[in-house]
PDB file of N, CA and C in Angstrom:
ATOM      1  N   UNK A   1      -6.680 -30.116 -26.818  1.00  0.00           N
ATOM      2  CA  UNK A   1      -5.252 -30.171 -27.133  1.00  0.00           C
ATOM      3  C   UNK A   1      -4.593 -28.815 -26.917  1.00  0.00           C
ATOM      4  N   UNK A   2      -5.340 -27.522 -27.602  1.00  0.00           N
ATOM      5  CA  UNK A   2      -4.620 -26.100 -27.116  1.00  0.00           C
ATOM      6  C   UNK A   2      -4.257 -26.008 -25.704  1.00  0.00           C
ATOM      7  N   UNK A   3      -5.868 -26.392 -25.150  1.00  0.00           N
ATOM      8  CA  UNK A   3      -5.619 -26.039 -23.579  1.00  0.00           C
ATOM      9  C   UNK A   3      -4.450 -26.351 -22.920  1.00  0.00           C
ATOM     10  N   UNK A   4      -3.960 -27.943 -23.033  1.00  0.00           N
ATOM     11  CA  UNK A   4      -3.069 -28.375 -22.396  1.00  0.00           C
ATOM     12  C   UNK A   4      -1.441 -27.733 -23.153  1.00  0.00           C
ATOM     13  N   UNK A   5      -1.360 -27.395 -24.376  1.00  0.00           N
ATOM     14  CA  UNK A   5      -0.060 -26.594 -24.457  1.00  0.00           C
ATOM     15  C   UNK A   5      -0.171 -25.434 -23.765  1.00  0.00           C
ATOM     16  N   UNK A   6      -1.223 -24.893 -24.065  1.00  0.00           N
ATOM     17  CA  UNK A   6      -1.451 -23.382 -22.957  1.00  0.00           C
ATOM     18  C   UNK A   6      -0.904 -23.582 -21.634  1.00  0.00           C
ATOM     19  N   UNK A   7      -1.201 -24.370 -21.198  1.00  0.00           N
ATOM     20  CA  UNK A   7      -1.139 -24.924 -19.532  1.00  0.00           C
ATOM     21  C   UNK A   7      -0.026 -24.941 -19.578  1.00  0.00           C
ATOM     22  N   UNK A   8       1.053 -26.093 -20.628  1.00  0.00           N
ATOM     23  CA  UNK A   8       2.413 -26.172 -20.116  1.00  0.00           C
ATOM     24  C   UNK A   8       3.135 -25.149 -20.351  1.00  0.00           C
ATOM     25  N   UNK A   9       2.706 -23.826 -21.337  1.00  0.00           N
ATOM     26  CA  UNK A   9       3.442 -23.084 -21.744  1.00  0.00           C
ATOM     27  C   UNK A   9       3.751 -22.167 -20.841  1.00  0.00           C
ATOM     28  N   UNK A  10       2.371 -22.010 -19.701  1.00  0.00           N
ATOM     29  CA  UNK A  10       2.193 -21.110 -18.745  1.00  0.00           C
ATOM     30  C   UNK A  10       3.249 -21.484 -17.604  1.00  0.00           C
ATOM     31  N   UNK A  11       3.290 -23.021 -17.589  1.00  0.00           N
ATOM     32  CA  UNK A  11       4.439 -23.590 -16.483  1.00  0.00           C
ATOM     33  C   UNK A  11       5.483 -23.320 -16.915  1.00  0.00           C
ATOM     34  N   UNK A  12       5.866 -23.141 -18.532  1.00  0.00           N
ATOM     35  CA  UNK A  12       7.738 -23.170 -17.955  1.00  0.00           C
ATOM     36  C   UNK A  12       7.647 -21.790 -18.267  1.00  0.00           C
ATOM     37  N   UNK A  13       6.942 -21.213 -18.336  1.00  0.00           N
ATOM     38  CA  UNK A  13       7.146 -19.857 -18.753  1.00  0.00           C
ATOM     39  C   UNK A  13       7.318 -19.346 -16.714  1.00  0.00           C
ATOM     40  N   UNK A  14       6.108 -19.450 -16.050  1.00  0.00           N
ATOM     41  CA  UNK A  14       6.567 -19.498 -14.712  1.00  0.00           C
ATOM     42  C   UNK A  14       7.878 -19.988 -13.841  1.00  0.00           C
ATOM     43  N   UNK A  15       8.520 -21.206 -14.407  1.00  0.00           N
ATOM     44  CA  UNK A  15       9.486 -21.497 -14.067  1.00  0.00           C
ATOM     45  C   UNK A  15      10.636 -20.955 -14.410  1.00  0.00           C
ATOM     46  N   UNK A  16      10.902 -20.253 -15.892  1.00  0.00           N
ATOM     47  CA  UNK A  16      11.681 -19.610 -16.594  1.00  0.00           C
ATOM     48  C   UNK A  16      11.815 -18.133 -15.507  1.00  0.00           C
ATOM     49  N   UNK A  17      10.799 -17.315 -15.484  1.00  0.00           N
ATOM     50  CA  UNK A  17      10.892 -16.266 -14.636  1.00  0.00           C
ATOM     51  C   UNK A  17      11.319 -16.206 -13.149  1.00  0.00           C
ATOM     52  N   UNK A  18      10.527 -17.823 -12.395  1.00  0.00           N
ATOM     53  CA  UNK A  18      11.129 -18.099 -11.222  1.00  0.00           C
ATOM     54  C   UNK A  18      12.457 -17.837 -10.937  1.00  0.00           C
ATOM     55  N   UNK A  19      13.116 -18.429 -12.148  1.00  0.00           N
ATOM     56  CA  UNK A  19      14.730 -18.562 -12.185  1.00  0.00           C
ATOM     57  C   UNK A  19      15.470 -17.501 -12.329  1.00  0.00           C
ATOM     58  N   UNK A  20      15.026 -16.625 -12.671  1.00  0.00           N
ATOM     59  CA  UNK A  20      15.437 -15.700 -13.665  1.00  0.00           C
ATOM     60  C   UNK A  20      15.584 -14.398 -12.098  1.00  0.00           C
ATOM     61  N   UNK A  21      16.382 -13.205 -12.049  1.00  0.00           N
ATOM     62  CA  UNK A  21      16.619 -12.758 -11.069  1.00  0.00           C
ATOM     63  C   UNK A  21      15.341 -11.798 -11.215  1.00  0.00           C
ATOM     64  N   UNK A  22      14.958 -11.205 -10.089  1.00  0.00           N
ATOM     65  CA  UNK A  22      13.339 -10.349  -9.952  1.00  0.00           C
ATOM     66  C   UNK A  22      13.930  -9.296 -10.713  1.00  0.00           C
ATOM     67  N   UNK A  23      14.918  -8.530 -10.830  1.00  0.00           N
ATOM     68  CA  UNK A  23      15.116  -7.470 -11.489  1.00  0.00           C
ATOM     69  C   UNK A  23      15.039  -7.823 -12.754  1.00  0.00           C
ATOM     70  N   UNK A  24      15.601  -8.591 -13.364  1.00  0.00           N
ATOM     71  CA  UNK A  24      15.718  -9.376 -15.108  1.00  0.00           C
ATOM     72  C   UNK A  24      14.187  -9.797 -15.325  1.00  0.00           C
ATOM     73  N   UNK A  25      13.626 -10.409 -14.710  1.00  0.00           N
ATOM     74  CA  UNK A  25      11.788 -10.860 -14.731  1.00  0.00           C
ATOM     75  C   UNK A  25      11.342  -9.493 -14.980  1.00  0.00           C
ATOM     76  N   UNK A  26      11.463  -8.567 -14.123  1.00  0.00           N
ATOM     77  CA  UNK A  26      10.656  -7.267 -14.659  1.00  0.00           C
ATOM     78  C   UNK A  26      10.591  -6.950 -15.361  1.00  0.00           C
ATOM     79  N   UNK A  27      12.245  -6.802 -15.733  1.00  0.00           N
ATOM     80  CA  UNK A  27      12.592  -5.796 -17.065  1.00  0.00           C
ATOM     81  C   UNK A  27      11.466  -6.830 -18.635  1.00  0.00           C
ATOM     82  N   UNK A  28      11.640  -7.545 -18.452  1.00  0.00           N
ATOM     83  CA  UNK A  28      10.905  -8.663 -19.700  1.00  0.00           C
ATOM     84  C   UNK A  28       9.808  -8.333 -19.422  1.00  0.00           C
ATOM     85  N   UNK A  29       8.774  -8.215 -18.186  1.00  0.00           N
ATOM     86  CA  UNK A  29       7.808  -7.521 -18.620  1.00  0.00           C
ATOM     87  C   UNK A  29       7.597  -6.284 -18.656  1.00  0.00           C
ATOM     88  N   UNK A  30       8.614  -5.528 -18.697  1.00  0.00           N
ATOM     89  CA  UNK A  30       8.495  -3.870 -19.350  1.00  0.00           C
ATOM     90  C   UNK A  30       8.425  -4.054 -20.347  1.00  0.00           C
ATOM     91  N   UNK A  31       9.387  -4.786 -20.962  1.00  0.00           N
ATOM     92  CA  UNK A  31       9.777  -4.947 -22.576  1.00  0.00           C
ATOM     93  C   UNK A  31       8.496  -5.741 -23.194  1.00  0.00           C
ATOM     94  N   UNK A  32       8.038  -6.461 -22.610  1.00  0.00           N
ATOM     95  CA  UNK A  32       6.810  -7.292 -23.129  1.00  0.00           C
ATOM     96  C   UNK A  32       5.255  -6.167 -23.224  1.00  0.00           C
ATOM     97  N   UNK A  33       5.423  -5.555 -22.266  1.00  0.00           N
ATOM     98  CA  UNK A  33       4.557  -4.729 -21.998  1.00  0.00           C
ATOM     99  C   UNK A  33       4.657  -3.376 -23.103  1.00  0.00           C
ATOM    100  N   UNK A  34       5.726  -3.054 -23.383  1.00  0.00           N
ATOM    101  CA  UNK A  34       5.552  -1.208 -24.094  1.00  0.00           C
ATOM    102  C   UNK A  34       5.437  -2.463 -25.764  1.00  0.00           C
ATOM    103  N   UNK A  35       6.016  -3.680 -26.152  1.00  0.00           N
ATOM    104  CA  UNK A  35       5.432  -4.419 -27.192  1.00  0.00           C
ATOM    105  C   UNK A  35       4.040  -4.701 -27.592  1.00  0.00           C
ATOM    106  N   UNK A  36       3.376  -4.850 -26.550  1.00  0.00           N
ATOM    107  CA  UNK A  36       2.030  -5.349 -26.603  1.00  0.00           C
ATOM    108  C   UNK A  36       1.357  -3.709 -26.446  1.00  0.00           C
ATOM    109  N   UNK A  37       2.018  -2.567 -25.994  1.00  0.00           N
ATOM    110  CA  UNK A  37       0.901  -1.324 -25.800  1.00  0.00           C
ATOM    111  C   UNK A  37       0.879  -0.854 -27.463  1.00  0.00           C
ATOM    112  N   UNK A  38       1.542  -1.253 -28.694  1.00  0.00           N
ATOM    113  CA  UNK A  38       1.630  -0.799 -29.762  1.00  0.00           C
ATOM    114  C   UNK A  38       1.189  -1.577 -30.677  1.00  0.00           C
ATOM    115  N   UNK A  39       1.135  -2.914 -30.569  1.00  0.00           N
ATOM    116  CA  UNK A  39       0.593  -4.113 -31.347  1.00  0.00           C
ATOM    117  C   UNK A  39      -0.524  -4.665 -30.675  1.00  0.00           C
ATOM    118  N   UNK A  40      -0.953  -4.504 -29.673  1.00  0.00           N
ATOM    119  CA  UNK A  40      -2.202  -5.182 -28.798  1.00  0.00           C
ATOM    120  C   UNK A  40      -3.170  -4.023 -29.495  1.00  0.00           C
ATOM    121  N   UNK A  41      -4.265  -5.014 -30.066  1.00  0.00           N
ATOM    122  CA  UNK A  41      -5.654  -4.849 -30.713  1.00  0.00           C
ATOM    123  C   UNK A  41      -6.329  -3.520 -29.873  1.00  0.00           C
ATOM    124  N   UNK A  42      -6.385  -3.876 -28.667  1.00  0.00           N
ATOM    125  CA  UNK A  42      -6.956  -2.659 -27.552  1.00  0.00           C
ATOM    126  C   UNK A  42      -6.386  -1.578 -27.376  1.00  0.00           C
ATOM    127  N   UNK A  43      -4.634  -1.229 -27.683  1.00  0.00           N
ATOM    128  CA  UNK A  43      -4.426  -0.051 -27.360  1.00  0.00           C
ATOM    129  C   UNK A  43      -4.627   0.730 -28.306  1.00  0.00           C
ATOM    130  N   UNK A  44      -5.434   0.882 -29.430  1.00  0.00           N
ATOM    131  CA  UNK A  44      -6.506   2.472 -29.556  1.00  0.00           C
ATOM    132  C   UNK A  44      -7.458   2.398 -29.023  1.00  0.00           C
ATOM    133  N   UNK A  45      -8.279   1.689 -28.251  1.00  0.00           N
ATOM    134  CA  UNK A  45      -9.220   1.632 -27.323  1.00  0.00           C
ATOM    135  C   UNK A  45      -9.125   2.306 -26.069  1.00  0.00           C
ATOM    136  N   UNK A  46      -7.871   1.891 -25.503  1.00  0.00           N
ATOM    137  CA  UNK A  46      -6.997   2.739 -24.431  1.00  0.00           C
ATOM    138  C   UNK A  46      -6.890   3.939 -24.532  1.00  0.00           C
ATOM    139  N   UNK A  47      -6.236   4.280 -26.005  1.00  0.00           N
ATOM    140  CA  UNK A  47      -5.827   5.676 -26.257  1.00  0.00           C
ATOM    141  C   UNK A  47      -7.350   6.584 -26.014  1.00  0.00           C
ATOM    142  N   UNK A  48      -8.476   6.058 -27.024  1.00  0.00           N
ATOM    143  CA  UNK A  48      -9.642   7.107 -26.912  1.00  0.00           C
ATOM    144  C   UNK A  48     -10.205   7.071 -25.995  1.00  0.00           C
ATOM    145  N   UNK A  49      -9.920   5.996 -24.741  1.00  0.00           N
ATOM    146  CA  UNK A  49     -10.918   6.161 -23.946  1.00  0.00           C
ATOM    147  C   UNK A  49     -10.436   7.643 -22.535  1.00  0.00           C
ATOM    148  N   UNK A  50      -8.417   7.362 -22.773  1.00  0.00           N
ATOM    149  CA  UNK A  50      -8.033   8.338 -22.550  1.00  0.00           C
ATOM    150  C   UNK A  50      -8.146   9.834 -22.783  1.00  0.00           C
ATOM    151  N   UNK A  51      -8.667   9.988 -24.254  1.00  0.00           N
ATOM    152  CA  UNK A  51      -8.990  11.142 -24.749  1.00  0.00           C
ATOM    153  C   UNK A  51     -10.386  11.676 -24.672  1.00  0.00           C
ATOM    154  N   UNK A  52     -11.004  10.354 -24.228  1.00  0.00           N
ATOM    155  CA  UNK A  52     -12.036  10.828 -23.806  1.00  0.00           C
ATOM    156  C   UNK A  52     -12.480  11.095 -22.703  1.00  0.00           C
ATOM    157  N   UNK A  53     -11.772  10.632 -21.816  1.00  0.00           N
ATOM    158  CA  UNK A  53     -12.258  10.893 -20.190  1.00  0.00           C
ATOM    159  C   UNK A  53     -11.315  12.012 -19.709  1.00  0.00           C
ATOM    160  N   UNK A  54     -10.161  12.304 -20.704  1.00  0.00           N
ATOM    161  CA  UNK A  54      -9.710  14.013 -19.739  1.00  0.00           C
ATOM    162  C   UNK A  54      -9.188  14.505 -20.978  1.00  0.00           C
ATOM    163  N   UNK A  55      -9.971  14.448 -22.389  1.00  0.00           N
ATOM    164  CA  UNK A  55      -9.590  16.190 -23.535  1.00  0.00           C
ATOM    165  C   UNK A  55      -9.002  15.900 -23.768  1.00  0.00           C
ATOM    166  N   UNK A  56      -8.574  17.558 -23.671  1.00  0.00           N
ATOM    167  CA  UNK A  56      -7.162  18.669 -24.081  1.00  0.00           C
ATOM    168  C   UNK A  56      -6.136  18.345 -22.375  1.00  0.00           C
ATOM    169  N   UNK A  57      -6.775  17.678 -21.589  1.00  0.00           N
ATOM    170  CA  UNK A  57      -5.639  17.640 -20.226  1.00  0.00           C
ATOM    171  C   UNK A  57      -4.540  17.113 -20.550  1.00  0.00           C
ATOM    172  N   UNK A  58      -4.460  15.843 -21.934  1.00  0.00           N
ATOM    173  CA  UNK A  58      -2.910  15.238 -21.844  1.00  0.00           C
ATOM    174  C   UNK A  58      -2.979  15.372 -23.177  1.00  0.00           C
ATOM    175  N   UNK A  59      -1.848  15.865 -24.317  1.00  0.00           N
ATOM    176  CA  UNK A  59      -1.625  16.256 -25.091  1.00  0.00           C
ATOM    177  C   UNK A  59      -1.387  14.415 -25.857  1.00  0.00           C
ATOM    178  N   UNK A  60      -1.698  14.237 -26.912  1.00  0.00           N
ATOM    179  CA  UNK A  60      -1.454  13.092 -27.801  1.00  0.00           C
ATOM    180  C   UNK A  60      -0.192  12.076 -27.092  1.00  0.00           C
ATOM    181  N   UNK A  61       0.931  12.591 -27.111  1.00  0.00           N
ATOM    182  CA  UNK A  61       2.449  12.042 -26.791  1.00  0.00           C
ATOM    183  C   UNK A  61       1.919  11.772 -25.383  1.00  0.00           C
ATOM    184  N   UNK A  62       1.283  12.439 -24.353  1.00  0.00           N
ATOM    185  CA  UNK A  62       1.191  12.143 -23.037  1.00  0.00           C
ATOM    186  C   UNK A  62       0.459  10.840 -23.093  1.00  0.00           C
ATOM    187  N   UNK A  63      -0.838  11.147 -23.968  1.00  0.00           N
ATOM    188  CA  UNK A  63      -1.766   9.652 -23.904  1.00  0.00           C
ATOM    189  C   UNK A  63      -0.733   8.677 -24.315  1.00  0.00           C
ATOM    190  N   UNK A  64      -0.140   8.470 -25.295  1.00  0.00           N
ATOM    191  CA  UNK A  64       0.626   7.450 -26.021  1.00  0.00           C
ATOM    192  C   UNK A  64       1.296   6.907 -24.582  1.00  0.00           C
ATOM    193  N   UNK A  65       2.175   7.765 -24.004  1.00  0.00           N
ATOM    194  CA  UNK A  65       3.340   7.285 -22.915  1.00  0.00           C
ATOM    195  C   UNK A  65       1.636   6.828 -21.724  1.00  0.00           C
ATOM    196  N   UNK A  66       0.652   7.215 -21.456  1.00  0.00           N
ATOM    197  CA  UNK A  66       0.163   7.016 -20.228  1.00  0.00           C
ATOM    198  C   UNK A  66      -0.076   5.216 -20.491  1.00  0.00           C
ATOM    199  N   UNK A  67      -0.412   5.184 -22.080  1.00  0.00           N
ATOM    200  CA  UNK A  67      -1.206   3.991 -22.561  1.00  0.00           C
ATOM    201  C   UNK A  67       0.387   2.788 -22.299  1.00  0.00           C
ATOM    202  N   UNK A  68       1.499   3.113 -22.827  1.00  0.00           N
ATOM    203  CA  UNK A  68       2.727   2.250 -22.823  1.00  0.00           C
ATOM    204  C   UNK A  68       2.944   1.851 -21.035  1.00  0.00           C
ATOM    205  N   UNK A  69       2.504   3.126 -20.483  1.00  0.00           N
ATOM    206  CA  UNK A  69       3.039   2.297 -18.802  1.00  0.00           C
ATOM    207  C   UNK A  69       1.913   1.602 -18.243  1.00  0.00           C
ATOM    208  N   UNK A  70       0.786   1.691 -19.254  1.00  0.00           N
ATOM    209  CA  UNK A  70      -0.430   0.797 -18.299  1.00  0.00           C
ATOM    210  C   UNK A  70       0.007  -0.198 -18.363  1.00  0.00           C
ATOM    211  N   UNK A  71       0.240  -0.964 -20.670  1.00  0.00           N
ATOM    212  CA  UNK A  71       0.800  -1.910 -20.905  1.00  0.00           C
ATOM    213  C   UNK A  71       1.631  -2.593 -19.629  1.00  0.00           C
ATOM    214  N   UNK A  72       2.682  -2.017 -19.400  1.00  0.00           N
ATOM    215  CA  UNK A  72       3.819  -2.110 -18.921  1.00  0.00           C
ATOM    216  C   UNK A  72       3.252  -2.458 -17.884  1.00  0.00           C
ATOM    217  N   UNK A  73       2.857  -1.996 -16.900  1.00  0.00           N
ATOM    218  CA  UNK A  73       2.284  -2.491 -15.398  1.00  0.00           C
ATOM    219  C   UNK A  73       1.675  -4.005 -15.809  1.00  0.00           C
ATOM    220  N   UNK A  74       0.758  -3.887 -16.429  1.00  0.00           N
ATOM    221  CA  UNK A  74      -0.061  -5.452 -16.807  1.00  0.00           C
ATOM    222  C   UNK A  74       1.018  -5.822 -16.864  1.00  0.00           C
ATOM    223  N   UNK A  75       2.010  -6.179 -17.304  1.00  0.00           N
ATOM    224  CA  UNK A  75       2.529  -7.169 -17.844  1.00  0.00           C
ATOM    225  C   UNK A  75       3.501  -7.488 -16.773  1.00  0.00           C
ATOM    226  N   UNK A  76       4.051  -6.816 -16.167  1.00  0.00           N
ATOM    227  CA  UNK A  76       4.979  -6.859 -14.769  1.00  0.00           C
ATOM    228  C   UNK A  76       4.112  -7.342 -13.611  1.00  0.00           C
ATOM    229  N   UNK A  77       2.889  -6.793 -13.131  1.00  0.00           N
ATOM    230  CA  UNK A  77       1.626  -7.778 -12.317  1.00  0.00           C
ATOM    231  C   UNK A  77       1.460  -8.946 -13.133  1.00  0.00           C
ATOM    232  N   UNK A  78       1.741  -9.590 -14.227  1.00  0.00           N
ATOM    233  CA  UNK A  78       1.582 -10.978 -14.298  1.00  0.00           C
ATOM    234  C   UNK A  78       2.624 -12.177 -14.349  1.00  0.00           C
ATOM    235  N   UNK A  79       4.175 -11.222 -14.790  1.00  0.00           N
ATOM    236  CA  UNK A  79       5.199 -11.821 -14.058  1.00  0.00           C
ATOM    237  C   UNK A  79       5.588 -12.018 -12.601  1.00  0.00           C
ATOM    238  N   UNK A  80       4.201 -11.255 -11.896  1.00  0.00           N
ATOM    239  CA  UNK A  80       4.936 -11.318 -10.614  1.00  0.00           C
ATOM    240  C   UNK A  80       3.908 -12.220  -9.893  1.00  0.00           C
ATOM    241  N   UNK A  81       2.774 -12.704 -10.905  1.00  0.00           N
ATOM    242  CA  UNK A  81       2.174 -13.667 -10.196  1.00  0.00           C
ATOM    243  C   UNK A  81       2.349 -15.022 -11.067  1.00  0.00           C
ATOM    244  N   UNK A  82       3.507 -15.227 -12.018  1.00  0.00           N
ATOM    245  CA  UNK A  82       4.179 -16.301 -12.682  1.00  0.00           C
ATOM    246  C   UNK A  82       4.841 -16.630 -11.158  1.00  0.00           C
ATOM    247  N   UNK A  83       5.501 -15.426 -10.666  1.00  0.00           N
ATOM    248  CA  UNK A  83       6.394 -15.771  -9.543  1.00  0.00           C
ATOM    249  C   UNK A  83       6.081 -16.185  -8.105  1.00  0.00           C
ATOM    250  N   UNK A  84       4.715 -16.279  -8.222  1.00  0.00           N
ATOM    251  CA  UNK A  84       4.233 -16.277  -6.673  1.00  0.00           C
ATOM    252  C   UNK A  84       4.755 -17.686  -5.660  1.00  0.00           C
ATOM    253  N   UNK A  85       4.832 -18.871  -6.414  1.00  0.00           N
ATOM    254  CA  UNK A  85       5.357 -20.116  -6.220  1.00  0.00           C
ATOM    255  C   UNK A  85       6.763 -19.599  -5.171  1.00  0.00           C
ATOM    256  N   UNK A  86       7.453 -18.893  -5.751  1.00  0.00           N
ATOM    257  CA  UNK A  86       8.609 -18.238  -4.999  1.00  0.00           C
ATOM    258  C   UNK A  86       8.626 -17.870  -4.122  1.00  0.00           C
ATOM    259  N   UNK A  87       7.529 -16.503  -3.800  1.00  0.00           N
ATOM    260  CA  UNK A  87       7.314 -16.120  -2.847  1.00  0.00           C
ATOM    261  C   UNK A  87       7.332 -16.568  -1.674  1.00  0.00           C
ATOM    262  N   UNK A  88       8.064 -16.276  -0.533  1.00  0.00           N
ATOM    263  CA  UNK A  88       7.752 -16.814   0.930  1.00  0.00           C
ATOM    264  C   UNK A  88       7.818 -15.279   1.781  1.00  0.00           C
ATOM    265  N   UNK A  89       8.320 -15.363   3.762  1.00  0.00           N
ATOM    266  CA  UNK A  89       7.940 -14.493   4.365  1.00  0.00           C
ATOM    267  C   UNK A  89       9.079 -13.836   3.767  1.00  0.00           C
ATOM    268  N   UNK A  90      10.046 -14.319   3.990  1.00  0.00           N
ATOM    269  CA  UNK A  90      11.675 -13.433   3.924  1.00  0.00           C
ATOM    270  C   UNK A  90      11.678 -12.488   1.941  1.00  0.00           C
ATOM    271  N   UNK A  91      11.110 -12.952   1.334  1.00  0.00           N
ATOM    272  CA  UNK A  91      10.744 -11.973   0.036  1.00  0.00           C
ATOM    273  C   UNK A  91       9.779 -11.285   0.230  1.00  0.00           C
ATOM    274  N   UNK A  92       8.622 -11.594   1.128  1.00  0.00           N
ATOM    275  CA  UNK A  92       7.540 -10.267   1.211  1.00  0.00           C
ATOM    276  C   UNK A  92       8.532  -9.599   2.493  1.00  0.00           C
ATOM    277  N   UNK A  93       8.985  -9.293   3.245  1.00  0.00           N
ATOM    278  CA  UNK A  93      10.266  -8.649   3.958  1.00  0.00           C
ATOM    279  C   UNK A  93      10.922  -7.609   3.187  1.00  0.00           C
ATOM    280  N   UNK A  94      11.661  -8.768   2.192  1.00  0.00           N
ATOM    281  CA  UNK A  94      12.670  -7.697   1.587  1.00  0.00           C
ATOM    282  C   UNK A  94      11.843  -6.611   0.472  1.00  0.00           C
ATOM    283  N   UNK A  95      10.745  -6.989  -0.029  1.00  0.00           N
ATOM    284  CA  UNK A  95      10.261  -6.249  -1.121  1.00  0.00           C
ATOM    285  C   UNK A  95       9.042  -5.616  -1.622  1.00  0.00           C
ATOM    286  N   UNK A  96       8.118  -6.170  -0.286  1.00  0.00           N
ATOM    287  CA  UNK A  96       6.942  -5.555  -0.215  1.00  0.00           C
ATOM    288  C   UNK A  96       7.020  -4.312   1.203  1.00  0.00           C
ATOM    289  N   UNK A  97       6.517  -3.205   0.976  1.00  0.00           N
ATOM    290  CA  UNK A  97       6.065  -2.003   1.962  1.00  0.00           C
ATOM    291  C   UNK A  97       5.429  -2.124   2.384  1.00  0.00           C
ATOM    292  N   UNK A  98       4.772  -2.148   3.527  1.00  0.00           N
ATOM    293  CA  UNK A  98       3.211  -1.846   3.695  1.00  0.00           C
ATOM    294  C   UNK A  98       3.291  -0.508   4.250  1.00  0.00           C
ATOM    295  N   UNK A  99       2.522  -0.032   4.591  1.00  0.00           N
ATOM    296  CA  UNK A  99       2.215   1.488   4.893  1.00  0.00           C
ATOM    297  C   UNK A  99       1.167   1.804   5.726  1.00  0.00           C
ATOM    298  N   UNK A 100       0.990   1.766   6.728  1.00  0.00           N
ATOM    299  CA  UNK A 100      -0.064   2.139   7.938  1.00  0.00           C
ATOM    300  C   UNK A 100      -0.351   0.375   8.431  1.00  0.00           C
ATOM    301  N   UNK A 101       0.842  -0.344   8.888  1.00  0.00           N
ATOM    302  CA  UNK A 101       0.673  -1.477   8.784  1.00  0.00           C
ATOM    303  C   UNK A 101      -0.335  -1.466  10.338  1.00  0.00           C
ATOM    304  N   UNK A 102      -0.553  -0.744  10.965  1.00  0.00           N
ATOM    305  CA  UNK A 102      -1.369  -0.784  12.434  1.00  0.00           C
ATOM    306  C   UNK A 102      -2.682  -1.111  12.497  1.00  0.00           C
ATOM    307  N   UNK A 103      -3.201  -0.589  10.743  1.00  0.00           N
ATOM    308  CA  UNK A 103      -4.593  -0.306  10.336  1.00  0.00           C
ATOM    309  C   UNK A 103      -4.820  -1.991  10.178  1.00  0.00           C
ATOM    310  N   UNK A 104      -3.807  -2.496   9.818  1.00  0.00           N
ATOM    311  CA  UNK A 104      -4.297  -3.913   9.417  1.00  0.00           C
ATOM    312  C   UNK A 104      -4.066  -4.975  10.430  1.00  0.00           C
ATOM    313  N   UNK A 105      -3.177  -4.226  11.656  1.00  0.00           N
ATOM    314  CA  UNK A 105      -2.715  -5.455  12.942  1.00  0.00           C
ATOM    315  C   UNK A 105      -3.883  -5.130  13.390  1.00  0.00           C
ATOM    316  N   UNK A 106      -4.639  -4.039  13.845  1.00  0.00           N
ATOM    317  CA  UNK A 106      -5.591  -3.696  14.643  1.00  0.00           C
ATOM    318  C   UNK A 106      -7.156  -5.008  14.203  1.00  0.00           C
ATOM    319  N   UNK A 107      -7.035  -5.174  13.224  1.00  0.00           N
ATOM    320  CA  UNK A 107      -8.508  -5.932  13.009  1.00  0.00           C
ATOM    321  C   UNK A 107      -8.124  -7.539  13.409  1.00  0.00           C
TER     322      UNK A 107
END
């Protein structure tokens, strides 16, 4: 019984963002994201593992902000694969870069 609310929740929640303009979708998962880097169970896990893999290199406030934009990324990479349904050529055009695109015509 969870599973299947899970499932539908995941659909209109995808459809909700579909609709929703790519700039406004993001911003919700910024906002969803710096929410979850302060209340999500793992971010003191984040924080020490930060403090532990580089010291004295980022001062407390630096870890805090490094840990809020990881949040933040997760959560914007999963609105943007709520959105993939959307996706066609003319949106990877307008909004994806590629960068040494020769490296990848060549193979």
């Amino acid at each position: 019984m969870f599973d299947w609310f899970g499932v539908w929740f995941v659909r209109g929640l995808s459809r909700v963002l579909r609709a929703a303009p790519l700039g406004a979708a993001l911003f919700l998962g910024r906002v969803v994201g710096a929410f979850l880097a302060v209340t999500h169970p793992r971010h003191p896990l984040a924080y020490a593992n930060l403090k532990a893999a580089f010291g004295s290199r980022y001062g407390a406030k630096e870890r805090r902000e490094i840990v809020r934009k990881v949040f933040q990324n997760l959560a914007q990479n999963a609105v943007e694969m709520l959105r993939f349904p959307k996706m066609n050529k003319q949106y990877f055009e307008h909004y994806v870069e590629v960068e040494h695109r020769e490296r990848y015509e060549d193979i």
